[in-house]
Protein backbone atom coordinates (compact mmCIF):
# COMPACT_ATOMS: atom_id res chain seq x y z
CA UNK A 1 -8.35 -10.52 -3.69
CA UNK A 2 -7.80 -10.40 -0.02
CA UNK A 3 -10.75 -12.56 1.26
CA UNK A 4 -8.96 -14.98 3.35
CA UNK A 5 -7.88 -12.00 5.53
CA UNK A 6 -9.86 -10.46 8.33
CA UNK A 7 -11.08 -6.70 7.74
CA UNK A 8 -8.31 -5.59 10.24
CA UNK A 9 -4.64 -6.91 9.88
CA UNK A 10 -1.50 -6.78 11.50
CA UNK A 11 1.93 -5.86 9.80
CA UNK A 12 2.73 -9.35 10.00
CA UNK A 13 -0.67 -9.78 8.15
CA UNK A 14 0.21 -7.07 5.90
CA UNK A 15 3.33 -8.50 4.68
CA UNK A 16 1.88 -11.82 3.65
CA UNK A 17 -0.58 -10.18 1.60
CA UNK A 18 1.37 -8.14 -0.07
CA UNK A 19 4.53 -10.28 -0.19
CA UNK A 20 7.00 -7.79 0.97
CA UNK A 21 9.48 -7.61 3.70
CA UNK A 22 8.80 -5.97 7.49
CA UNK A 23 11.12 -3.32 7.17
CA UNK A 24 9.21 -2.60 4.25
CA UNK A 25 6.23 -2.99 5.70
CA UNK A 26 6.38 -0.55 8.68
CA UNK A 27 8.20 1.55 6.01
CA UNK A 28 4.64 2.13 4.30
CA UNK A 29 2.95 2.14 7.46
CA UNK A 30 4.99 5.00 8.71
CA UNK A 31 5.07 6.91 6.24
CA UNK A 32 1.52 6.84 5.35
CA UNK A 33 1.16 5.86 1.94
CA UNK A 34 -0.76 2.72 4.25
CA UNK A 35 -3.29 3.90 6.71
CA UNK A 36 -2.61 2.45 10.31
CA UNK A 37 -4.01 2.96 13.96
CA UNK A 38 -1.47 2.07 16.61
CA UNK A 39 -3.13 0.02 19.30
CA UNK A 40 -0.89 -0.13 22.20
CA UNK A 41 2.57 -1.09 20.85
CA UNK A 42 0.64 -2.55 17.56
CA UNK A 43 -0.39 -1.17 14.14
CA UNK A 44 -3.80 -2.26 13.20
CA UNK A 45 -4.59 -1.73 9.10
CA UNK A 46 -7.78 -2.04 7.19
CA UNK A 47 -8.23 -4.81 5.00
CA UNK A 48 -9.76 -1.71 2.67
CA UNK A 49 -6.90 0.48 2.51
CA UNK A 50 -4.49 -2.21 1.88
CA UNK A 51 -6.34 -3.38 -1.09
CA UNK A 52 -6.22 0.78 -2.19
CA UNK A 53 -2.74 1.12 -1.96
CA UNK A 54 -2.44 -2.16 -3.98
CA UNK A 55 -4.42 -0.90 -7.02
CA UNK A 56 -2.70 2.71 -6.92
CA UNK A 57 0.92 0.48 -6.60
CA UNK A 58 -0.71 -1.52 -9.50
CA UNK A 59 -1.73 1.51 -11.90
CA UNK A 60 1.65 3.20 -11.03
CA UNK A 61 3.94 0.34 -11.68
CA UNK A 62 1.71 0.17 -14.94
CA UNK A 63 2.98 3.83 -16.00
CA UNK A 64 6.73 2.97 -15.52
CA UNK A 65 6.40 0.03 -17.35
CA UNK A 66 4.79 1.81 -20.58
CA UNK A 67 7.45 4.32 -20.50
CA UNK A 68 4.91 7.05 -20.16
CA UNK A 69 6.20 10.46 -20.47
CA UNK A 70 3.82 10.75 -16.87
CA UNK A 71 4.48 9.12 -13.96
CA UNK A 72 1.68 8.58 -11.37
CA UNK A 73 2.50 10.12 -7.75
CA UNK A 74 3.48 7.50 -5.36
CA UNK A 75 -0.48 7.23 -3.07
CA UNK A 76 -2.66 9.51 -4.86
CA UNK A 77 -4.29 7.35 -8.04
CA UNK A 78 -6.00 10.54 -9.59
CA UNK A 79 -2.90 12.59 -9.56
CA UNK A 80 -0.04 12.95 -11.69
CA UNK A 81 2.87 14.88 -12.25
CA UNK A 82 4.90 15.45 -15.26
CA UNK A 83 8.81 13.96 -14.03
């Protein structure tokens, strides 16, 4: 999915692969939901863990567009929660 990336990206990196904004970006960055090491003044981010985040974000946009009576916890893949 990611090949043409190197193992360890950037944000900039990060937003071309996933097609989103900066602001939202550093948004998943900081708050977790996106692994990062900060190197200096620089967030560094597994090729790995963006690709997890992107199947969770895949399997929970897949609930809310059934309509499921569940809707998968924002991060955690195994884990739901009845809303």
């Amino acid at each position: 999915m990611f090949e043409s990336y190197p193992d360890v990206v950037t944000v900039r990196e990060l937003c071309a692969m996933l097609k989103i904004g900066r602001n939202t970006a550093y948004g998943l960055v900081q708050s977790g939901l996106i692994p990062a090491v900060l190197v200096g003044r620089q967030y560094r981010i597994r090729k790995i863990d963006v690709a997890r985040y992107f199947s969770v974000a895949s399997s929970t946009e897949k609930c809310y567009n059934e309509g499921d009576q569940y809707r998968a916890t924002p991060g955690l893949s195994s884990e739901r929660r009845n809303i």
